[in-house]
C-alpha atoms as a PDB file:
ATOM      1  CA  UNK A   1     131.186 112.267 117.552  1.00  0.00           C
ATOM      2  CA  UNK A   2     133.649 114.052 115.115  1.00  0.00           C
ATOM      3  CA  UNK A   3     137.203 113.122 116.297  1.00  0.00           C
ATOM      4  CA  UNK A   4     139.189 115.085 113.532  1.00  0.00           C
ATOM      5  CA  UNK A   5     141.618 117.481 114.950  1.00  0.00           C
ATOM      6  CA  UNK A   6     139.971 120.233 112.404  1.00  0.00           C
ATOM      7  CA  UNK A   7     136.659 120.367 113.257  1.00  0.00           C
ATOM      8  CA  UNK A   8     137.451 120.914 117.256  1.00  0.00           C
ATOM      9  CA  UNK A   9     135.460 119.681 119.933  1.00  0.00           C
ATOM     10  CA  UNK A  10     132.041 122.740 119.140  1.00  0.00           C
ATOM     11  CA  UNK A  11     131.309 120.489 116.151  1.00  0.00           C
ATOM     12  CA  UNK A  12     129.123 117.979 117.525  1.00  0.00           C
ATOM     13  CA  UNK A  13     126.711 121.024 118.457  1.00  0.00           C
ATOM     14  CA  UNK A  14     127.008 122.670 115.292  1.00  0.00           C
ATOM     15  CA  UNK A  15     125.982 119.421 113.922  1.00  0.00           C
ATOM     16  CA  UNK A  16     123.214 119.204 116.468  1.00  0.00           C
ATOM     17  CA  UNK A  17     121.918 122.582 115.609  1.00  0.00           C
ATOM     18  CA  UNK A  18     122.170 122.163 111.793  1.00  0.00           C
ATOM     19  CA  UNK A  19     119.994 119.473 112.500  1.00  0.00           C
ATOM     20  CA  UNK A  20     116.961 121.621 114.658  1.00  0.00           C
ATOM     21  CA  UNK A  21     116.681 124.359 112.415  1.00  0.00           C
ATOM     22  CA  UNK A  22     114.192 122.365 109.791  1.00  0.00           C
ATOM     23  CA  UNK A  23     112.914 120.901 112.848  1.00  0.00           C
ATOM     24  CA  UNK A  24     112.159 124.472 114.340  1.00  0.00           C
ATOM     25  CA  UNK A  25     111.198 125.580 110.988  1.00  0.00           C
ATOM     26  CA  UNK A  26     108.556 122.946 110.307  1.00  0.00           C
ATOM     27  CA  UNK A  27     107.026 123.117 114.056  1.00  0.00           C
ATOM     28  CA  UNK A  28     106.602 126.829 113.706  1.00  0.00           C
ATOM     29  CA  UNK A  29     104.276 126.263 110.080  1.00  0.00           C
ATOM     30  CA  UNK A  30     103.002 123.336 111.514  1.00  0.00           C
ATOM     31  CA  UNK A  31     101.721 123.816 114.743  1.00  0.00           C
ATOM     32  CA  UNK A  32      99.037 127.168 115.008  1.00  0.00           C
ATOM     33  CA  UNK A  33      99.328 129.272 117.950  1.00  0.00           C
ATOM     34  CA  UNK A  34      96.773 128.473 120.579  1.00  0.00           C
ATOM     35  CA  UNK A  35      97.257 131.162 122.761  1.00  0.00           C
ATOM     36  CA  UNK A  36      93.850 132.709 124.364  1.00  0.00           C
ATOM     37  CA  UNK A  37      91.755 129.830 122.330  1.00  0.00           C
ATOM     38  CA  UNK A  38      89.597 128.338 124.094  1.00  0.00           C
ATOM     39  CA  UNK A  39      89.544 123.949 123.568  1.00  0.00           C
ATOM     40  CA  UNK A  40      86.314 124.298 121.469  1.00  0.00           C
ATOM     41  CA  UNK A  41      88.129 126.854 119.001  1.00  0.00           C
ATOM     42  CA  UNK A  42      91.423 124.603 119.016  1.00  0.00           C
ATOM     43  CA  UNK A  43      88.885 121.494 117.950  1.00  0.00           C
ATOM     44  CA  UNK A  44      87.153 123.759 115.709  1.00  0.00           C
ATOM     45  CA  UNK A  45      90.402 124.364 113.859  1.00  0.00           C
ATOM     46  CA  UNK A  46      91.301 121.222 113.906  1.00  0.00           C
ATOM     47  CA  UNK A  47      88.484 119.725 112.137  1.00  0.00           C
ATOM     48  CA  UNK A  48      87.835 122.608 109.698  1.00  0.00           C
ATOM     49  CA  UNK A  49      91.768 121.690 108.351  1.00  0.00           C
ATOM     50  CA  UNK A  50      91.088 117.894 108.353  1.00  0.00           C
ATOM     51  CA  UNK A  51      87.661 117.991 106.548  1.00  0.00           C
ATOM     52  CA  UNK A  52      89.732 121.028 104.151  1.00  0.00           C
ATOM     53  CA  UNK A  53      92.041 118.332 103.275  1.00  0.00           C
ATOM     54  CA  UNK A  54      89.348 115.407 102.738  1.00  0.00           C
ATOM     55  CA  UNK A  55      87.472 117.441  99.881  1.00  0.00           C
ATOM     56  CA  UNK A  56      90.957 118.161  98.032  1.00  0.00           C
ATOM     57  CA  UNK A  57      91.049 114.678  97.689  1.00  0.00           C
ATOM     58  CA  UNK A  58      91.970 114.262  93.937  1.00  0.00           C
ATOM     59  CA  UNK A  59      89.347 112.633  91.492  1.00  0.00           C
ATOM     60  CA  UNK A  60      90.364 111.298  88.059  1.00  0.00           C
ATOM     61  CA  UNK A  61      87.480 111.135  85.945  1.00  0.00           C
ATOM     62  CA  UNK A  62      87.323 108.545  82.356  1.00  0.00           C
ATOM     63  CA  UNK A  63      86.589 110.450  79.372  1.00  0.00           C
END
């Protein structure tokens, strides 16, 4: 990937994990834990943060 002499041959996977960390980042805010949920609560959740962002739905109004 990088062929300069300075950068040595670790620098493709220091470019690699430059590249997960916002990917890590934004799974681990993105995704809730699930762990001893039961399917009902994990649709539960889902739909409560769906229909949350559905009403903050932004409406001009005319004065």
């Amino acid at each position: 990937m990088l062929k300069s002499p300075g950068w040595g041959p670790a620098a493709t996977f220091w470019v690699f994990a430059v590249l997960c960390a916002p990917a890590f980042y934004i799974t681990i805010k993105l995704i809730p834990e699930t762990k001893g949920n039961s399917l009902e609560e994990i649709e539960a959740y889902w739909k409560r943060k769906f229909a949350a962002k559905k009403n903050t739905s932004k409406v001009y109004s005319t004065p």
